[in-house]
Protein backbone atom coordinates (compact mmCIF):
# COMPACT_ATOMS: atom_id res chain seq x y z
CA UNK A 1 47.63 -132.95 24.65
CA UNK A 2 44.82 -133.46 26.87
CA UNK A 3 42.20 -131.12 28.36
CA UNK A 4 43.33 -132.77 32.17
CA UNK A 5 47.05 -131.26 30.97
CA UNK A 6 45.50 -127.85 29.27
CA UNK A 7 43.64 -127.20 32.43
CA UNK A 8 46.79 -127.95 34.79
CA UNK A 9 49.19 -125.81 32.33
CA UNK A 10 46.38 -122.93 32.96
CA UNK A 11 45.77 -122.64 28.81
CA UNK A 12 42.03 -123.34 29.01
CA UNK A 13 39.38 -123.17 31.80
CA UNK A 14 35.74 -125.12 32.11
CA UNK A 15 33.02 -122.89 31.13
CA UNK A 16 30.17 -124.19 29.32
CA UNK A 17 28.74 -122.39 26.20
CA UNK A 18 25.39 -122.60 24.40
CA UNK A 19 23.61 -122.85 21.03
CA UNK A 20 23.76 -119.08 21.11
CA UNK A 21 27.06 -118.54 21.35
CA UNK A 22 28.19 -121.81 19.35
CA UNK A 23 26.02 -119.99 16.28
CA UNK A 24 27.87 -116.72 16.87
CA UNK A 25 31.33 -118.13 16.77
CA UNK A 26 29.83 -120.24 13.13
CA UNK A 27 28.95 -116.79 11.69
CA UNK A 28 31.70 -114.81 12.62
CA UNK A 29 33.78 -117.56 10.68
CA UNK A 30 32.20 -117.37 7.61
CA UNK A 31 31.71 -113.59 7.84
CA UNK A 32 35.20 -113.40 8.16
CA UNK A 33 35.98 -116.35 4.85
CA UNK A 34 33.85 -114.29 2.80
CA UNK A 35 35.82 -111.18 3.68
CA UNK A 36 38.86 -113.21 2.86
CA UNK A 37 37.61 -113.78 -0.73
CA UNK A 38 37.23 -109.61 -1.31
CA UNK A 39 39.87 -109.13 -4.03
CA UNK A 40 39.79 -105.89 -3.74
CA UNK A 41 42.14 -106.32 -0.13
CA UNK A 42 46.05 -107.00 -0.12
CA UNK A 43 46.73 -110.51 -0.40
CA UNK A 44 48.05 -110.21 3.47
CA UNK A 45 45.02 -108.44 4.49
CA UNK A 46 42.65 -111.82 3.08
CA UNK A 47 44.82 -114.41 4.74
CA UNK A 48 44.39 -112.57 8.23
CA UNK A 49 40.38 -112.92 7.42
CA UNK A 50 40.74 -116.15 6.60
CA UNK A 51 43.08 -117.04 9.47
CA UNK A 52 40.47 -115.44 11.69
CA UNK A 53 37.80 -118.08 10.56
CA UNK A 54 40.12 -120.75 11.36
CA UNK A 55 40.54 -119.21 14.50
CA UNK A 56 36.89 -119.19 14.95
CA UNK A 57 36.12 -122.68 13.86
CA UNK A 58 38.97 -123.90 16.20
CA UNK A 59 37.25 -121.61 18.97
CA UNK A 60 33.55 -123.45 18.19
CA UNK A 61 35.49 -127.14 19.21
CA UNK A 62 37.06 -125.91 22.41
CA UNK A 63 33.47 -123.97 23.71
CA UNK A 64 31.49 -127.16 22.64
CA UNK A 65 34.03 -128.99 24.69
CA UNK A 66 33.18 -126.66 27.80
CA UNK A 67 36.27 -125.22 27.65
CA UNK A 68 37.43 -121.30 27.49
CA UNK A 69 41.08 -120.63 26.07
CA UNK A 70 43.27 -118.38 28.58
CA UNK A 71 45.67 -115.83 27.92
CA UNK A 72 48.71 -115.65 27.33
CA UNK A 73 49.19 -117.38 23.99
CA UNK A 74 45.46 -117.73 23.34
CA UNK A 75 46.00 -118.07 19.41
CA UNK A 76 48.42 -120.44 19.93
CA UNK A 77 46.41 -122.21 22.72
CA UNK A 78 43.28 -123.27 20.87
CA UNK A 79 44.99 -124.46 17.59
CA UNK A 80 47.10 -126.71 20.51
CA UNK A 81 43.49 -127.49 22.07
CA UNK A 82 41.98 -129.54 19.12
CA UNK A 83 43.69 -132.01 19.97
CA UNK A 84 42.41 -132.30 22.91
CA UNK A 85 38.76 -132.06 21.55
CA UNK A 86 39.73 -135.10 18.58
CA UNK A 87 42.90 -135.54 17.60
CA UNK A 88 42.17 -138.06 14.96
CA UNK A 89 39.88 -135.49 13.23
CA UNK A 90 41.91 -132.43 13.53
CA UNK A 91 45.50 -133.30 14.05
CA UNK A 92 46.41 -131.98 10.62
CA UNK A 93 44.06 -128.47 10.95
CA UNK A 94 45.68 -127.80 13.92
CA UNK A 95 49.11 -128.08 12.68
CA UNK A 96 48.71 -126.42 9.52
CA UNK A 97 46.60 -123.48 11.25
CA UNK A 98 49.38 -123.18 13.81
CA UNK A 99 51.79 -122.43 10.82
CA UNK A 100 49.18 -119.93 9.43
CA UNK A 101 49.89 -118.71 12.96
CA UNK A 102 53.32 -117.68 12.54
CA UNK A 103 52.66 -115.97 9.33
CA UNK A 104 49.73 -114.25 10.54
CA UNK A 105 52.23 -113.31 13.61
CA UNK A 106 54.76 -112.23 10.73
CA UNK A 107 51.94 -110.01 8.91
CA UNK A 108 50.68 -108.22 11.88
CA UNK A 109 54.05 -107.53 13.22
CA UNK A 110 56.64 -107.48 11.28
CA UNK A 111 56.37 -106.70 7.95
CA UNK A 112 53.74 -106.14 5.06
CA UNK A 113 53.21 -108.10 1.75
CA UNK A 114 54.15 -111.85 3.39
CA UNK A 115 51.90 -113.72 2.58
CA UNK A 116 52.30 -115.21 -1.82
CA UNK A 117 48.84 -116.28 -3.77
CA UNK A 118 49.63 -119.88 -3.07
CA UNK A 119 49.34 -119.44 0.53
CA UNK A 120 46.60 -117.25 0.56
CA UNK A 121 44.34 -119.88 -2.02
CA UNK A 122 45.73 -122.55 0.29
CA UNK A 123 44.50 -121.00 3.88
CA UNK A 124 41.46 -120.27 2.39
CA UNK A 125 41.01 -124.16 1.01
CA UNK A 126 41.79 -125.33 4.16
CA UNK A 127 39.11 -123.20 6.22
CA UNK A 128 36.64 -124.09 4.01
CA UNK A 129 37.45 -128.01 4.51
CA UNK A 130 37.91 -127.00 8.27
CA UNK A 131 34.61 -125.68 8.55
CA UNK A 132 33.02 -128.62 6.35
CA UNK A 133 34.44 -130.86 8.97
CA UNK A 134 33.73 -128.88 12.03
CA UNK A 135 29.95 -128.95 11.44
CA UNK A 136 29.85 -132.27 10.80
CA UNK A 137 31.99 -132.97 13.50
CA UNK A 138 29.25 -130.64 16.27
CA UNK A 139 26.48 -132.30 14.94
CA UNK A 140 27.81 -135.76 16.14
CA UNK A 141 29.20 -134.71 19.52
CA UNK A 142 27.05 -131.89 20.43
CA UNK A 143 24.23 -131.87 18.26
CA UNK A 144 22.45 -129.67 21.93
CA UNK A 145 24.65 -126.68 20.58
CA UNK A 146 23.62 -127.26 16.66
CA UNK A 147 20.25 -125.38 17.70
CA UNK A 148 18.65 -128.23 16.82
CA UNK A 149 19.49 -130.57 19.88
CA UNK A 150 16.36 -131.14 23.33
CA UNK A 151 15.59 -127.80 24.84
CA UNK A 152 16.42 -125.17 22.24
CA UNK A 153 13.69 -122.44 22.59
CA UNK A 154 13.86 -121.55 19.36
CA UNK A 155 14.12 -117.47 20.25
């Protein structure tokens, strides 16, 4: 997938972001991984938390790209988007988020108590990694938006 298809299939549109709103997208994701580690929640309730952080994280690549998903399908959109952004870095988050998708789809929809301890320890493994590798990853391509690139006012 490419951004040139993504924009003619009407999934994403250009729209820059900033450091502001790159920062608020970073802390909503770990808000929402720390939520995901509150025992005291269903096991179904934690993996939506921690599917929302990969959600977020995936949502951080795309802005920093200059791109804004579009409805419909908008979960399913940005997970497809990474690869856009750097396939060889997130070909295998994006794949095994988009699964995460389907249960998170299953959990909100369908029908409580889905999601086992093994996939709930495993989501939550994997958004930690993911968000590992995202930083790293906007530091190299758009260190401007790490809020410590040229002409960050510091406010």
């Amino acid at each position: 997938m490419t951004w040139k298809k993504l924009l003619a299939e009407k999934r994403v549109a250009v729209e820059a972001s900033s450091a502001d709103e790159i920062a608020r997208l970073l802390e909503l994701a770990r808000r929402n991984l720390g939520d995901a580690s509150v025992e005291m929640l269903s096991d179904d309730g934690r993996f939506d938390c921690a599917y929302g952080a990969a959600r977020a994280l995936a949502t951080v690549i795309v802005r920093a790209e200059g791109y804004r998903i579009k409805q419909p399908a908008a979960h399913y959109n940005t997970f497809l988007a990474l690869d856009a952004a750097d396939r060889n870095t997130f070909e295998e988050f994006a794949t095994y988020f988009d699964t995460c998708r389907k249960l998170r789809n299953e959990l909100s929809y369908d029908a409580p108590d889905v999601v086992t301890e093994t996939e709930l320890a495993e989501i939550i493994d994997r958004v930690t990694e993911f968000e590992v590798v995202v930083a790293g990853w906007l530091k190299a391509r758009h260190p401007e938006l790490t809020g410590g690139g040229e002409g960050e006012s510091g406010q």
